[in-house]
PDB file of N, CA and C in Angstrom:
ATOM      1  N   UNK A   1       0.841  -1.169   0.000  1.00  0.00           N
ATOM      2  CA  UNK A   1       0.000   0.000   0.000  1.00  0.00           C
ATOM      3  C   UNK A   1       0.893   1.241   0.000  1.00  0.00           C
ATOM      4  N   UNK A   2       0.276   2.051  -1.035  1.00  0.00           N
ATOM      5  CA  UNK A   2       1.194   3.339  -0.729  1.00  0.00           C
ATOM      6  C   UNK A   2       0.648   4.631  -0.142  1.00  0.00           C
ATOM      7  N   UNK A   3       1.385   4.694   0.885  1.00  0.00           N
ATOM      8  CA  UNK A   3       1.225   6.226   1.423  1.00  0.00           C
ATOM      9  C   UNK A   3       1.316   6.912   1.451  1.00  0.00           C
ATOM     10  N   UNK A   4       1.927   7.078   0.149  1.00  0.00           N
ATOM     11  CA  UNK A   4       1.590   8.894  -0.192  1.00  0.00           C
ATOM     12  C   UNK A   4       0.593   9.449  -0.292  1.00  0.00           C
ATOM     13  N   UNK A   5      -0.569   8.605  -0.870  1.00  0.00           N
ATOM     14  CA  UNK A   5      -1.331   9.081  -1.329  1.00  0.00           C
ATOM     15  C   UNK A   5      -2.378   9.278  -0.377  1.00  0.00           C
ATOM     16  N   UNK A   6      -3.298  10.605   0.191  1.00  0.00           N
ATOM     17  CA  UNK A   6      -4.671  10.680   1.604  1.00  0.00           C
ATOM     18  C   UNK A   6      -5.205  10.145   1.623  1.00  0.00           C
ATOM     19  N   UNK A   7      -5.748   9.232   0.678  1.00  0.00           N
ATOM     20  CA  UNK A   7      -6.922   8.481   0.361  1.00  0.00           C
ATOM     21  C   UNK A   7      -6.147   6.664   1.516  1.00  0.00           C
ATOM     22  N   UNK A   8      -5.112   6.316   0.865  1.00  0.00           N
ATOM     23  CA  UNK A   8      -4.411   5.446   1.467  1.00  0.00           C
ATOM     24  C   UNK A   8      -4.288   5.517   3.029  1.00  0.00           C
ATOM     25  N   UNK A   9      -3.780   6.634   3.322  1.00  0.00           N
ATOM     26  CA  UNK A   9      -3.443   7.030   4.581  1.00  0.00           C
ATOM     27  C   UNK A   9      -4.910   7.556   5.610  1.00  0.00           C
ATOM     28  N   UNK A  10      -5.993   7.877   5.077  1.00  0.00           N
ATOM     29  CA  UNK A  10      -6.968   7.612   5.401  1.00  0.00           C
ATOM     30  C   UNK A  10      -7.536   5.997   5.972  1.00  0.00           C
ATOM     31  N   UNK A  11      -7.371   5.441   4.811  1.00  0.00           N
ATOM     32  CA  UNK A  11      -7.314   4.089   4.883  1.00  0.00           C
ATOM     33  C   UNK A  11      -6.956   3.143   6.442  1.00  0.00           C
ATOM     34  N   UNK A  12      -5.751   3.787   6.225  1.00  0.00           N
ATOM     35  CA  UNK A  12      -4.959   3.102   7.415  1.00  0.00           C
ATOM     36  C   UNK A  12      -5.186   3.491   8.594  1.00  0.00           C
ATOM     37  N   UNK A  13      -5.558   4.995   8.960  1.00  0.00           N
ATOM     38  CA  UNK A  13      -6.021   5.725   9.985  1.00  0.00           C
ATOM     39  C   UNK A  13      -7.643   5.325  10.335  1.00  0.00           C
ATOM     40  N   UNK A  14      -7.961   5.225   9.728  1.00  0.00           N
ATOM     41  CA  UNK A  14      -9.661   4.418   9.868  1.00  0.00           C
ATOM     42  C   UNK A  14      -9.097   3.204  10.542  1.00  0.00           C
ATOM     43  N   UNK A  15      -8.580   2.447  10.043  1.00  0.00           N
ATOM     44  CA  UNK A  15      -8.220   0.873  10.385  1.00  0.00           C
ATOM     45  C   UNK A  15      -8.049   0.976  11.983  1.00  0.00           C
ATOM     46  N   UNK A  16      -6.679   1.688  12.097  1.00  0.00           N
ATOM     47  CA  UNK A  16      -6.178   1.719  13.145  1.00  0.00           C
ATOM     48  C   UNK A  16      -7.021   2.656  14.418  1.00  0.00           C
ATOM     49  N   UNK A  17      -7.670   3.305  13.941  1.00  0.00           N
ATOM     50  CA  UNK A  17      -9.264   3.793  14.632  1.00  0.00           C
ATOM     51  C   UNK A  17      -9.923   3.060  15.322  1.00  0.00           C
ATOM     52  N   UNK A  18     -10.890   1.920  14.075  1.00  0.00           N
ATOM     53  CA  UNK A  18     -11.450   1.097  14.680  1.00  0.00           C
ATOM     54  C   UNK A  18     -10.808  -0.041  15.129  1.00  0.00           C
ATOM     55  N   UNK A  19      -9.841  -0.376  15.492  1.00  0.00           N
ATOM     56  CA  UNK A  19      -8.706  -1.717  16.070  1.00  0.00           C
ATOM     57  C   UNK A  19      -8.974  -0.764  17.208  1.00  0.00           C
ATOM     58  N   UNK A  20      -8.521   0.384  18.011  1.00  0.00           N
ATOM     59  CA  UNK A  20      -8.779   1.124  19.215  1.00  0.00           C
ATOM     60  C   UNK A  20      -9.713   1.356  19.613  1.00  0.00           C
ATOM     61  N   UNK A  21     -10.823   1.589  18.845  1.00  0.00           N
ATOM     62  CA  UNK A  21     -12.622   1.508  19.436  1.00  0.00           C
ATOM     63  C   UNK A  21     -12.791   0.401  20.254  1.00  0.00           C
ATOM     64  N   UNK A  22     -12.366  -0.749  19.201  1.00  0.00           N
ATOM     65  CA  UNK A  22     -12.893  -2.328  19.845  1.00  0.00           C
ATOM     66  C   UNK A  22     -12.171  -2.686  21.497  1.00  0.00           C
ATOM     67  N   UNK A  23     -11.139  -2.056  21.115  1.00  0.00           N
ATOM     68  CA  UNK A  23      -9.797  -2.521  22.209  1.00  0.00           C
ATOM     69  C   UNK A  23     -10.410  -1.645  23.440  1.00  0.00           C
ATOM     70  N   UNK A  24     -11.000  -0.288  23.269  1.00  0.00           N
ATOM     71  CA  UNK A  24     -11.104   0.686  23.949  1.00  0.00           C
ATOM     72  C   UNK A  24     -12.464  -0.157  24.940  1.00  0.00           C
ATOM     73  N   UNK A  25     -13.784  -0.381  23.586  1.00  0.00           N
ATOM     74  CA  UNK A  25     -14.988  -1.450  24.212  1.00  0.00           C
ATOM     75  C   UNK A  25     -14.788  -2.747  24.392  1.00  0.00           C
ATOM     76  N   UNK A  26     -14.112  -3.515  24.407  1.00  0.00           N
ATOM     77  CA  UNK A  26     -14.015  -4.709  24.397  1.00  0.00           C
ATOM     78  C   UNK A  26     -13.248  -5.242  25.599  1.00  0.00           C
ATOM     79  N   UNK A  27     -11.956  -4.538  25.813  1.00  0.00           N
ATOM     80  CA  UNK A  27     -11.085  -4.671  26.576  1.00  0.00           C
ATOM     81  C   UNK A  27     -11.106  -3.551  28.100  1.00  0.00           C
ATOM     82  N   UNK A  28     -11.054  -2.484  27.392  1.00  0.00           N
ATOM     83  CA  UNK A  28     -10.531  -1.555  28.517  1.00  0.00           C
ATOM     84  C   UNK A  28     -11.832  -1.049  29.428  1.00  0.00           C
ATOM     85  N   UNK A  29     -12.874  -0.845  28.931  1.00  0.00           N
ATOM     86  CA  UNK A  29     -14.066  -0.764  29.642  1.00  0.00           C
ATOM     87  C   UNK A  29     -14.990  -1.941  30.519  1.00  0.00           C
ATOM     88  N   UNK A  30     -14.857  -3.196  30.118  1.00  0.00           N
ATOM     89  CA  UNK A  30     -14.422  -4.458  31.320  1.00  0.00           C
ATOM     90  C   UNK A  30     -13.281  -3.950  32.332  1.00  0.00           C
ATOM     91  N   UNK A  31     -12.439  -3.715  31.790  1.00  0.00           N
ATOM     92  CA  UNK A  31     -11.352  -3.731  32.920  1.00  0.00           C
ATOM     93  C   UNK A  31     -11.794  -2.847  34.001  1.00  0.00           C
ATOM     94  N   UNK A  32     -12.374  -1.889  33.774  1.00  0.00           N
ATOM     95  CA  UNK A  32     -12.415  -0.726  34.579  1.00  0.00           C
ATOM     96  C   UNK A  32     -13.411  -0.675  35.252  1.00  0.00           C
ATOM     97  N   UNK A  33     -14.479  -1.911  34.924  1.00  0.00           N
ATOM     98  CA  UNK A  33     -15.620  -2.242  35.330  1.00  0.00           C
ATOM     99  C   UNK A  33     -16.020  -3.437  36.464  1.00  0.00           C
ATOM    100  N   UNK A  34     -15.034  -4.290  35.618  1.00  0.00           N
ATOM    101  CA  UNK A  34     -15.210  -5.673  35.944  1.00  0.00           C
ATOM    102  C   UNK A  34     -14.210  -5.832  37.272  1.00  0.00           C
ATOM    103  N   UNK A  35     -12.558  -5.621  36.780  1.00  0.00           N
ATOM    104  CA  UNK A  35     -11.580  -5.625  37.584  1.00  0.00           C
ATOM    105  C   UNK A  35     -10.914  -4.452  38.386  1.00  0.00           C
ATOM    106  N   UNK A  36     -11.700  -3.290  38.270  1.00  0.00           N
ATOM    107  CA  UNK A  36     -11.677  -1.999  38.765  1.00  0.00           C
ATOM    108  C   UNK A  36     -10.151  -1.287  38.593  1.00  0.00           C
ATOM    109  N   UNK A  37     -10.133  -1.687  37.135  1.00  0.00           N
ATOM    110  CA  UNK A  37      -8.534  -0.895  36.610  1.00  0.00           C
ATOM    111  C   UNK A  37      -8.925   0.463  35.612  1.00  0.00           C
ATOM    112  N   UNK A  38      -9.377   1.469  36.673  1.00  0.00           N
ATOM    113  CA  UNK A  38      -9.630   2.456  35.707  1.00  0.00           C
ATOM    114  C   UNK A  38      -8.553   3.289  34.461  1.00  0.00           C
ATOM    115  N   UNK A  39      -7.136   2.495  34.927  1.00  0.00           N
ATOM    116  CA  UNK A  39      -6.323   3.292  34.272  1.00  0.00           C
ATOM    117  C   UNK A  39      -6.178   2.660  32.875  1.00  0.00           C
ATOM    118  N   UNK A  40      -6.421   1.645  32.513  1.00  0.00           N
ATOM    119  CA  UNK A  40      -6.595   0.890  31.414  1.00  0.00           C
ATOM    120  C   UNK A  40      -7.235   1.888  30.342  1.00  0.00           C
ATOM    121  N   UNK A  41      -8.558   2.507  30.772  1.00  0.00           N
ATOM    122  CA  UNK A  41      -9.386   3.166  29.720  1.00  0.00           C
ATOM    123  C   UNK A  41      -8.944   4.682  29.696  1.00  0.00           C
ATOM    124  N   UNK A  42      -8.043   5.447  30.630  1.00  0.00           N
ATOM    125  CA  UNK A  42      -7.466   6.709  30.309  1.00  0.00           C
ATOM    126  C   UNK A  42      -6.504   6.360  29.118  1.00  0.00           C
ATOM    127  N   UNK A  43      -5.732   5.187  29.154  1.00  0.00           N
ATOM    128  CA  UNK A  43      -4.588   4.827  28.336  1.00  0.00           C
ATOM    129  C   UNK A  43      -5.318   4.910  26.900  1.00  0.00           C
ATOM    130  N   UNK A  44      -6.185   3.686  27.211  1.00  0.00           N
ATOM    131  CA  UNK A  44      -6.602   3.049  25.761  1.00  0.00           C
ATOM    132  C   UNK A  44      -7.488   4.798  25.301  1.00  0.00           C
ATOM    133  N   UNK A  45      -8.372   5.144  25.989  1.00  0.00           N
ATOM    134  CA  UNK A  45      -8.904   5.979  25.951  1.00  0.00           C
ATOM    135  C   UNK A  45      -8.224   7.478  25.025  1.00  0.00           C
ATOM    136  N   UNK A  46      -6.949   7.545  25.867  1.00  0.00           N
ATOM    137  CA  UNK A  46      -6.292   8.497  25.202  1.00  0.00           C
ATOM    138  C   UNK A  46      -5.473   8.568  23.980  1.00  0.00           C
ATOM    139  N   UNK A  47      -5.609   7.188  23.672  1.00  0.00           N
ATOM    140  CA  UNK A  47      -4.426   6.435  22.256  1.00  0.00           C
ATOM    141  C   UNK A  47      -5.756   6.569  21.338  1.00  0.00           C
ATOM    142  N   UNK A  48      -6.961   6.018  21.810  1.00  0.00           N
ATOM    143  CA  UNK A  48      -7.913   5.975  20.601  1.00  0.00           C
ATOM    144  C   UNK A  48      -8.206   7.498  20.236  1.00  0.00           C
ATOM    145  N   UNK A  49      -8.612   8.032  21.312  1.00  0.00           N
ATOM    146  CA  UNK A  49      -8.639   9.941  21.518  1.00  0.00           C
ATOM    147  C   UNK A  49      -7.637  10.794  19.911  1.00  0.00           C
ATOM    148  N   UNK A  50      -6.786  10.285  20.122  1.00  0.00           N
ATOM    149  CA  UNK A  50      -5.737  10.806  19.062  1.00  0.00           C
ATOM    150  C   UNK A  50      -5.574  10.148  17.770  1.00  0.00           C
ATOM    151  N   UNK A  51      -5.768   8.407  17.702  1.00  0.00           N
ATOM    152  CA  UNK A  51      -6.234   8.351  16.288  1.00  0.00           C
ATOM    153  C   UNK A  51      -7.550   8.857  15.536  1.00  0.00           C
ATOM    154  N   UNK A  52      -8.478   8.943  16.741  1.00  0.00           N
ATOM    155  CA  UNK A  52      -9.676   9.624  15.970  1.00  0.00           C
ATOM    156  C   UNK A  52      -9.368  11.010  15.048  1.00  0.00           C
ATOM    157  N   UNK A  53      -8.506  11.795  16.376  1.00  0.00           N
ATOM    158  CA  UNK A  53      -8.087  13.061  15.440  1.00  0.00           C
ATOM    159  C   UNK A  53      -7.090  13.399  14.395  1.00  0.00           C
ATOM    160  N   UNK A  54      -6.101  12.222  14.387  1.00  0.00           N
ATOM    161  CA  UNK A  54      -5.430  11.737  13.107  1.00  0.00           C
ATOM    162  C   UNK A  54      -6.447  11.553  11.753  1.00  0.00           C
ATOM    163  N   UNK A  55      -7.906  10.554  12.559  1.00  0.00           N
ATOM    164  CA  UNK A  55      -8.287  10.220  11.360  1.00  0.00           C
ATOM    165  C   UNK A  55      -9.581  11.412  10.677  1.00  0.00           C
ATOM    166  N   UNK A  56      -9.792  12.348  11.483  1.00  0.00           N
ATOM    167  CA  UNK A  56     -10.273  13.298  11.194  1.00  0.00           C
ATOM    168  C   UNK A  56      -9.183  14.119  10.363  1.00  0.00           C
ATOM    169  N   UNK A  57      -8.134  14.340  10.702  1.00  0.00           N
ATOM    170  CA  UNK A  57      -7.211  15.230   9.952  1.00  0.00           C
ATOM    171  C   UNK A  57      -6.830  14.659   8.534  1.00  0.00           C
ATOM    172  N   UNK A  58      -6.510  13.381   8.666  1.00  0.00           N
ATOM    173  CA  UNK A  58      -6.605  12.338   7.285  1.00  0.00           C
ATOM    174  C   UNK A  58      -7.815  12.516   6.477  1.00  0.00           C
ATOM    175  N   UNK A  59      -9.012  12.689   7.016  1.00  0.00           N
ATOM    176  CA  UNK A  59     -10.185  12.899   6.222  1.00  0.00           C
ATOM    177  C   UNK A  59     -10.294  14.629   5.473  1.00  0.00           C
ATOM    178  N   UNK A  60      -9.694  15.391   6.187  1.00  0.00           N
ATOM    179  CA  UNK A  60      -9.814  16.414   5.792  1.00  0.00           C
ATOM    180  C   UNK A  60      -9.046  16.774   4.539  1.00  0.00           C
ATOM    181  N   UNK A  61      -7.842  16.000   4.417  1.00  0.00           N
ATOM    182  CA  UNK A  61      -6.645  16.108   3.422  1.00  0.00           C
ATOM    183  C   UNK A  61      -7.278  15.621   1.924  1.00  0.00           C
ATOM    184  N   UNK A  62      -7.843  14.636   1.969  1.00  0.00           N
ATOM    185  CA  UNK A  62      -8.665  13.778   1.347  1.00  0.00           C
ATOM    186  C   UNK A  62     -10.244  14.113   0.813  1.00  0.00           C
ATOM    187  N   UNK A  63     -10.648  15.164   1.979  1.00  0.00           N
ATOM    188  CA  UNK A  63     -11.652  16.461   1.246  1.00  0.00           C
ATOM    189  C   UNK A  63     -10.933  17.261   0.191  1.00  0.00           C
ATOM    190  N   UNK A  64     -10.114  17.897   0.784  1.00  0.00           N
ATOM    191  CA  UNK A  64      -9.548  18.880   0.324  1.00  0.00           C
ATOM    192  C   UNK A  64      -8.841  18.495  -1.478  1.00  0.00           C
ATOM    193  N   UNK A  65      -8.329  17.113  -1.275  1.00  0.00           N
ATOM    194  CA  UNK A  65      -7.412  16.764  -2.476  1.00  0.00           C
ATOM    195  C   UNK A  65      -8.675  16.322  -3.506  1.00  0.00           C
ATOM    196  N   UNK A  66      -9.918  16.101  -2.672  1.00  0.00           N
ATOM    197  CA  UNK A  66     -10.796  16.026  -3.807  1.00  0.00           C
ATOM    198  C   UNK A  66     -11.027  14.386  -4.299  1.00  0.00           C
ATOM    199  N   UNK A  67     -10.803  13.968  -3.072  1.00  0.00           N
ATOM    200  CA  UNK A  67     -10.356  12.417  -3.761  1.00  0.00           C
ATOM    201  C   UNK A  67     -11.842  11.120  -3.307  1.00  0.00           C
ATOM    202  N   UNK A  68     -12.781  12.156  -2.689  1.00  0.00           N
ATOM    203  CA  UNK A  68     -13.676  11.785  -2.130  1.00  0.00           C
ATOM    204  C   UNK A  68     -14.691  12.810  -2.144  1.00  0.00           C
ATOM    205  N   UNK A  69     -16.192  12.395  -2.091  1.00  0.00           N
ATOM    206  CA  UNK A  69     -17.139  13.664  -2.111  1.00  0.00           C
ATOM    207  C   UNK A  69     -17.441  14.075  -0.460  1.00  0.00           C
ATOM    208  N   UNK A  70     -17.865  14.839  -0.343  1.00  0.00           N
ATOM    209  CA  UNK A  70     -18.017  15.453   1.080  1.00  0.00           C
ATOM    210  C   UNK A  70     -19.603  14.377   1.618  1.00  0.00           C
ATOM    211  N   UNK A  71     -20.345  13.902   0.523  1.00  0.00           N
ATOM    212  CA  UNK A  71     -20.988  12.437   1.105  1.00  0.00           C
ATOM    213  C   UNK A  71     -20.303  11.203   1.499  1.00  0.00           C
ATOM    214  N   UNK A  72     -19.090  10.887   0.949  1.00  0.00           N
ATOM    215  CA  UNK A  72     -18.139  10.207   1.320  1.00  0.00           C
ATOM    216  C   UNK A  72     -17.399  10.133   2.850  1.00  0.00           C
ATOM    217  N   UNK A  73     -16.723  11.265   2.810  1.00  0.00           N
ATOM    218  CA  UNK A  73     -16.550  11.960   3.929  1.00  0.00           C
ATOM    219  C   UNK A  73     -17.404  11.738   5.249  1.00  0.00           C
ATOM    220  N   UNK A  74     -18.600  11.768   5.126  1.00  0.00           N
ATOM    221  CA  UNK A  74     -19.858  11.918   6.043  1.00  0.00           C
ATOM    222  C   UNK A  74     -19.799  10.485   6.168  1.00  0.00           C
ATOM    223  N   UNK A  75     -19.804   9.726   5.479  1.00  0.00           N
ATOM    224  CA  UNK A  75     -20.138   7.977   5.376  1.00  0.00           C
ATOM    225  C   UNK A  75     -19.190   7.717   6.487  1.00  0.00           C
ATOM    226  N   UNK A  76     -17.016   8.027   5.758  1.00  0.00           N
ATOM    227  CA  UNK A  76     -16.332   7.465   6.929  1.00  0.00           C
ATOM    228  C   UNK A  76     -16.491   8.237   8.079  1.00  0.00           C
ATOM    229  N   UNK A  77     -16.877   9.191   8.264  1.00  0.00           N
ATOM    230  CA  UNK A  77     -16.883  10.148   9.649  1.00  0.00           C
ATOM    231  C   UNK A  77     -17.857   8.958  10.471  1.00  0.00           C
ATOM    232  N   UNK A  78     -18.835   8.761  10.155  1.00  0.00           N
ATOM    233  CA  UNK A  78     -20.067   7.901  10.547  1.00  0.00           C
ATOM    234  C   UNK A  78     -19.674   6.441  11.197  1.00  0.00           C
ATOM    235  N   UNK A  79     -18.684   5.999   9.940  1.00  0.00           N
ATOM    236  CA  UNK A  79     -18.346   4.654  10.338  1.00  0.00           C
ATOM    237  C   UNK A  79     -17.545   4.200  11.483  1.00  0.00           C
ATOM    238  N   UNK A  80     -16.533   5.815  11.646  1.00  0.00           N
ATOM    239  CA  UNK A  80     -15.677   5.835  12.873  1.00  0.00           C
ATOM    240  C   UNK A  80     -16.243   5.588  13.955  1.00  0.00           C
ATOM    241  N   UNK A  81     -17.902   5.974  14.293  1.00  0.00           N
ATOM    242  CA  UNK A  81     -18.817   5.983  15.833  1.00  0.00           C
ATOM    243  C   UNK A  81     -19.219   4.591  16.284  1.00  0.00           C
ATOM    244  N   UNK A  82     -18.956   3.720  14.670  1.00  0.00           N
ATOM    245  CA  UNK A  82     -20.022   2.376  14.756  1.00  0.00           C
ATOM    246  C   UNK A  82     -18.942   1.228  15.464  1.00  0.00           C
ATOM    247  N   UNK A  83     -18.971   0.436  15.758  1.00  0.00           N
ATOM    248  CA  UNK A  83     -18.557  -0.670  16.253  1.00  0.00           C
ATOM    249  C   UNK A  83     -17.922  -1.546  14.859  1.00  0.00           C
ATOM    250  N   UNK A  84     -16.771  -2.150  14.593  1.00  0.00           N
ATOM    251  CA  UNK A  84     -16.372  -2.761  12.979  1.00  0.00           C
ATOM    252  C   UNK A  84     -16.675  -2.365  11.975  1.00  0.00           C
ATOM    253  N   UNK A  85     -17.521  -1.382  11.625  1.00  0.00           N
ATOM    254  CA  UNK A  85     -17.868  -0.719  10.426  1.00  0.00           C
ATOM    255  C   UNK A  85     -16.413  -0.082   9.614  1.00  0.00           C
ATOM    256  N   UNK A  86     -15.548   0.546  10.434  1.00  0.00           N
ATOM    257  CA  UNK A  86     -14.510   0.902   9.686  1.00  0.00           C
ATOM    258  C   UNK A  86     -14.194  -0.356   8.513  1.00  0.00           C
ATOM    259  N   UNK A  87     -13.842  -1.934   9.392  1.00  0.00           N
ATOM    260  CA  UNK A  87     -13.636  -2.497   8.830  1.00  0.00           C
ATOM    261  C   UNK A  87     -13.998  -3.145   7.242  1.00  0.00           C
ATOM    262  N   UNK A  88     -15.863  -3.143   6.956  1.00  0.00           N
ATOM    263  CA  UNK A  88     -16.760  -3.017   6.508  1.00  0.00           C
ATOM    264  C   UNK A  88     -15.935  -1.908   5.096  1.00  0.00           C
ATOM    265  N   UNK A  89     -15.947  -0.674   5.850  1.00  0.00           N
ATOM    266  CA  UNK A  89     -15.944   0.686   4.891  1.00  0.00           C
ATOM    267  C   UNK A  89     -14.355   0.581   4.309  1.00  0.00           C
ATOM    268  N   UNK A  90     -13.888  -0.108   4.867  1.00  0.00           N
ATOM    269  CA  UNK A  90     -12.023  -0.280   3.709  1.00  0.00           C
ATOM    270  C   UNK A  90     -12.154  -0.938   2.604  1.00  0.00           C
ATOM    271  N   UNK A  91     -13.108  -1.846   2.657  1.00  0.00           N
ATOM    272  CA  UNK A  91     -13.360  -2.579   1.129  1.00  0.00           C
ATOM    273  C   UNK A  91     -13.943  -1.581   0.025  1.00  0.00           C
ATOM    274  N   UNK A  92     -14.503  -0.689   0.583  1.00  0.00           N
ATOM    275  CA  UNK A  92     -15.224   0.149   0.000  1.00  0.00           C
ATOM    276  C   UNK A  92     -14.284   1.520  -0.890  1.00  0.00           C
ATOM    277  N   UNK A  93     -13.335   1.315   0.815  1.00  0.00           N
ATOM    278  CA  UNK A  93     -12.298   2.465   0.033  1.00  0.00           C
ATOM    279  C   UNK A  93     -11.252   2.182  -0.598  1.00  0.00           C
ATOM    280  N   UNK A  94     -10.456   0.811  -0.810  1.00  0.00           N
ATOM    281  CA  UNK A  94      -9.606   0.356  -1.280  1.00  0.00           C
ATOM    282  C   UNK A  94     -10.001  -0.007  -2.940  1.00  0.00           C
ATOM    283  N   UNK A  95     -11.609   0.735  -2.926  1.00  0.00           N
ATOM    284  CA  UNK A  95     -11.991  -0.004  -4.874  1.00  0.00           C
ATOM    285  C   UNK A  95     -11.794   1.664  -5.198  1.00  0.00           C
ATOM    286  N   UNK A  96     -12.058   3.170  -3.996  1.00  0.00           N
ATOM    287  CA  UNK A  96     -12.108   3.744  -4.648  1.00  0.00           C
ATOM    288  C   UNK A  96     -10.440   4.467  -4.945  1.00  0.00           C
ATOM    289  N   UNK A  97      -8.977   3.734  -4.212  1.00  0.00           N
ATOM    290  CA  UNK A  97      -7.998   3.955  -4.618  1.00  0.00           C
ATOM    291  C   UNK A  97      -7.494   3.518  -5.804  1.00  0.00           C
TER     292      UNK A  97
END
């Protein structure tokens, strides 16, 4: 895969988004629940915190370069909130690289 290109690097920033959503619900919010390790979900919390805004900033580059419509845009913004949907939405974006 190449990364030069926003559309790519979007790509990957989505990915690595939702891999931290799941980790964030799956893992770290048990912990903090179940085994009363609240520091688990500041961590995970704050790692996912910053790919989101990676992958917001990736989306914006990728407005801007025109490489996607601003309905597009709205779709991955959307998919970032859902639970595996990122995953779902890479097939989608890897036909339109």
């Amino acid at each position: 895969m190449d990364l030069r290109t926003s559309l790519n690097r979007l790509r990957i920033a989505s990915i690595l988004d939702g891999i931290s959503y799941l980790i964030l619900l799956g893992i770290a919010m048990p912990l903090k629940y179940i085994a009363e390790m609240p520091m688990a979900v500041r961590i995970v919390g704050m790692t996912h915190g910053l790919l989101f805004i990676a992958l917001c900033f990736c989306l914006l580059a990728v407005l801007l370069d025109k490489k996607l419509t601003f309905k597009w845009c709205v779709i991955v913004f959307a998919c970032a909130l859902i639970p595996f949907a990122p995953f779902f939405l890479d097939r989608k974006l890897r036909e339109k690289a």
